[in-house]
Protein backbone atom coordinates (compact mmCIF):
# COMPACT_ATOMS: atom_id res chain seq x y z
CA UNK A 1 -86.96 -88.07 -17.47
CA UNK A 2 -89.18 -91.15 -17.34
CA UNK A 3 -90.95 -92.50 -14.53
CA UNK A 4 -88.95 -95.75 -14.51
CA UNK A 5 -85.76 -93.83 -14.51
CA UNK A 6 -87.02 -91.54 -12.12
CA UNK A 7 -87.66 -94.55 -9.62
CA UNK A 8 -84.33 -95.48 -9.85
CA UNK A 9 -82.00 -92.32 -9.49
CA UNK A 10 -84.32 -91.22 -6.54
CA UNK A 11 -84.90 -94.66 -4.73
CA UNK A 12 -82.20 -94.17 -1.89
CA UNK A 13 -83.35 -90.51 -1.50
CA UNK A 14 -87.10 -91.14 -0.78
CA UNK A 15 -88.75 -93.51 1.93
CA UNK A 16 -89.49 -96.85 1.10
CA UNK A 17 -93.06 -95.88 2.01
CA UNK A 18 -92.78 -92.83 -1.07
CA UNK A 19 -91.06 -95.12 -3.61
CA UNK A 20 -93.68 -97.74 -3.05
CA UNK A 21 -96.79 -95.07 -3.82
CA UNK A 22 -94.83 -93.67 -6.80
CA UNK A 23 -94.13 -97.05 -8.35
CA UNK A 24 -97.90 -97.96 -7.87
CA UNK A 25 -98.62 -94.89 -9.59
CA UNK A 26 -96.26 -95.90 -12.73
CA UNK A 27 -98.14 -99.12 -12.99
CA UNK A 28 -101.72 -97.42 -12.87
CA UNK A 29 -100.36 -95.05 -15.68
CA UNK A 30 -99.53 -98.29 -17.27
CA UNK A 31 -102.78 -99.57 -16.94
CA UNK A 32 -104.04 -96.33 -18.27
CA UNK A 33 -102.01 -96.48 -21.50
CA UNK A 34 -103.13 -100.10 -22.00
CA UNK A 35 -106.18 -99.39 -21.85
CA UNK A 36 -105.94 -96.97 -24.88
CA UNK A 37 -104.10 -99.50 -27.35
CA UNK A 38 -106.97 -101.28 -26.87
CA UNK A 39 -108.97 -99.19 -28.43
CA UNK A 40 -109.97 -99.85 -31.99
CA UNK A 41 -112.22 -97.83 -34.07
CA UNK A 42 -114.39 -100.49 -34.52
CA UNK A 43 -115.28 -101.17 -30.93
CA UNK A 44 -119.06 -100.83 -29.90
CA UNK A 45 -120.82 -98.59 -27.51
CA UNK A 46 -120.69 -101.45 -24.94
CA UNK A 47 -117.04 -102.03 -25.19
CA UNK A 48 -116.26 -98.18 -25.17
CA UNK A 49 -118.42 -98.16 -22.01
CA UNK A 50 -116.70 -100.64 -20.13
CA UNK A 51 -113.05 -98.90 -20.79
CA UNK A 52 -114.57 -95.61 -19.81
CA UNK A 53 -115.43 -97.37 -16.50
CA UNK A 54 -111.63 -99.36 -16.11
CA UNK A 55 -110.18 -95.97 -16.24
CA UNK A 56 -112.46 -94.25 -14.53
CA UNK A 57 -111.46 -96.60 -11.47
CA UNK A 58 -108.05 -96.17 -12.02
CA UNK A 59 -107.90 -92.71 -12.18
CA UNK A 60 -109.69 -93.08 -8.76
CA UNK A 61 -107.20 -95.58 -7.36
CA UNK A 62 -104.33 -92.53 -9.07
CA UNK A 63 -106.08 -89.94 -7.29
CA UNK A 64 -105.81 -91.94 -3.87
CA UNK A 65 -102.13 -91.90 -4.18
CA UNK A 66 -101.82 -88.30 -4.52
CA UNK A 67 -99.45 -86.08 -7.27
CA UNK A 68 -96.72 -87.61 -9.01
CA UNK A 69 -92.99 -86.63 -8.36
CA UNK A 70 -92.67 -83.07 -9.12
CA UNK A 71 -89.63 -83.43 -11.53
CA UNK A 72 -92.44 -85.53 -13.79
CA UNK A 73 -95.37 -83.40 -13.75
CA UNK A 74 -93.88 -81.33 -17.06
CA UNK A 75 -93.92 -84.70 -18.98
CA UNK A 76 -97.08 -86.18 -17.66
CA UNK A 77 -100.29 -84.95 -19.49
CA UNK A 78 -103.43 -84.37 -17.29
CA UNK A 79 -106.87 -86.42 -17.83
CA UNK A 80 -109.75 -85.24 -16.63
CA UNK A 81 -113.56 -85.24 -16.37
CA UNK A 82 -115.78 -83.29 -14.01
CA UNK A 83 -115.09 -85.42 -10.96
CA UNK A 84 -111.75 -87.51 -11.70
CA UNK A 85 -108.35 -86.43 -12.88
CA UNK A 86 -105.09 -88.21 -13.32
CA UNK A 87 -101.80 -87.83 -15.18
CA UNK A 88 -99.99 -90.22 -17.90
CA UNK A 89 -97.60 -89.89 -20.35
CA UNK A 90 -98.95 -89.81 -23.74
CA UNK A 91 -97.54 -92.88 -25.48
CA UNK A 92 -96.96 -93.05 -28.80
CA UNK A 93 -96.54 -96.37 -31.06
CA UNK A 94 -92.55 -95.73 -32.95
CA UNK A 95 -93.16 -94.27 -35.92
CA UNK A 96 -96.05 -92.32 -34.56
CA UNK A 97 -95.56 -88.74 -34.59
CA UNK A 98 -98.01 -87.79 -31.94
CA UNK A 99 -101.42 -86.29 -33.00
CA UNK A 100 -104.77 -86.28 -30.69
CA UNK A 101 -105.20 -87.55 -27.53
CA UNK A 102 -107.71 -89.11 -26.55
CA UNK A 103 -110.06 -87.37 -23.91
CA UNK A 104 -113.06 -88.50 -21.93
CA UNK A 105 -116.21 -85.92 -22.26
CA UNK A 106 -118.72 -84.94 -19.59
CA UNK A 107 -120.93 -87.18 -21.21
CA UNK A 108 -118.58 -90.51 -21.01
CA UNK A 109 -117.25 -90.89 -24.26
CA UNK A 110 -113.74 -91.11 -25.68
CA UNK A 111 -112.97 -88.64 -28.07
């Protein structure tokens, strides 16, 4: 089950307080995934550097809002470095059958 559709079967079983965290999260993990389209092979150190710091933040502003719904935590895939973790759903372009994520290392760079 996706996160939107989640939101919607569940919205008149959790306070408006709960639905209003969880669909903040589903726009950070939006953010998160937009981030990564961006990403081109021929972007330089500087640009890499300054995605590395967008989603650093908002894996900070994820963490703030605390886990996920528990039904979604099977689908979501876990980023992490030594001091921030978050989850998204890997998102693949149609067509695209999958293949490597991307992953921050300790030293700050996408791989």
């Amino acid at each position: 089950m996706q996160y939107p559709g989640w939101l919607q079967s569940h919205r008149d079983q959790i306070s408006r307080e709960e639905y209003a965290r969880y669909e903040r999260q589903h726009q950070l993990m939006q953010s998160i995934v937009q981030e990564f389209e961006t990403e081109q092979s021929t972007d330089s150190d500087d640009v890499k550097r300054q995605r590395f710091e967008r989603v650093l933040d908002i894996m900070q502003q994820m963490q703030s809002l605390g886990h996920p719904p528990k039904e979604l935590i099977g689908e979501l895939v876990s980023l992490q470095s030594e001091t921030h973790s978050c989850f998204v759903r890997p998102y693949w372009p149609a067509g695209h059958s999958g293949g490597k994520i991307c992953r921050i290392d300790k030293g700050g760079q996408w791989n």
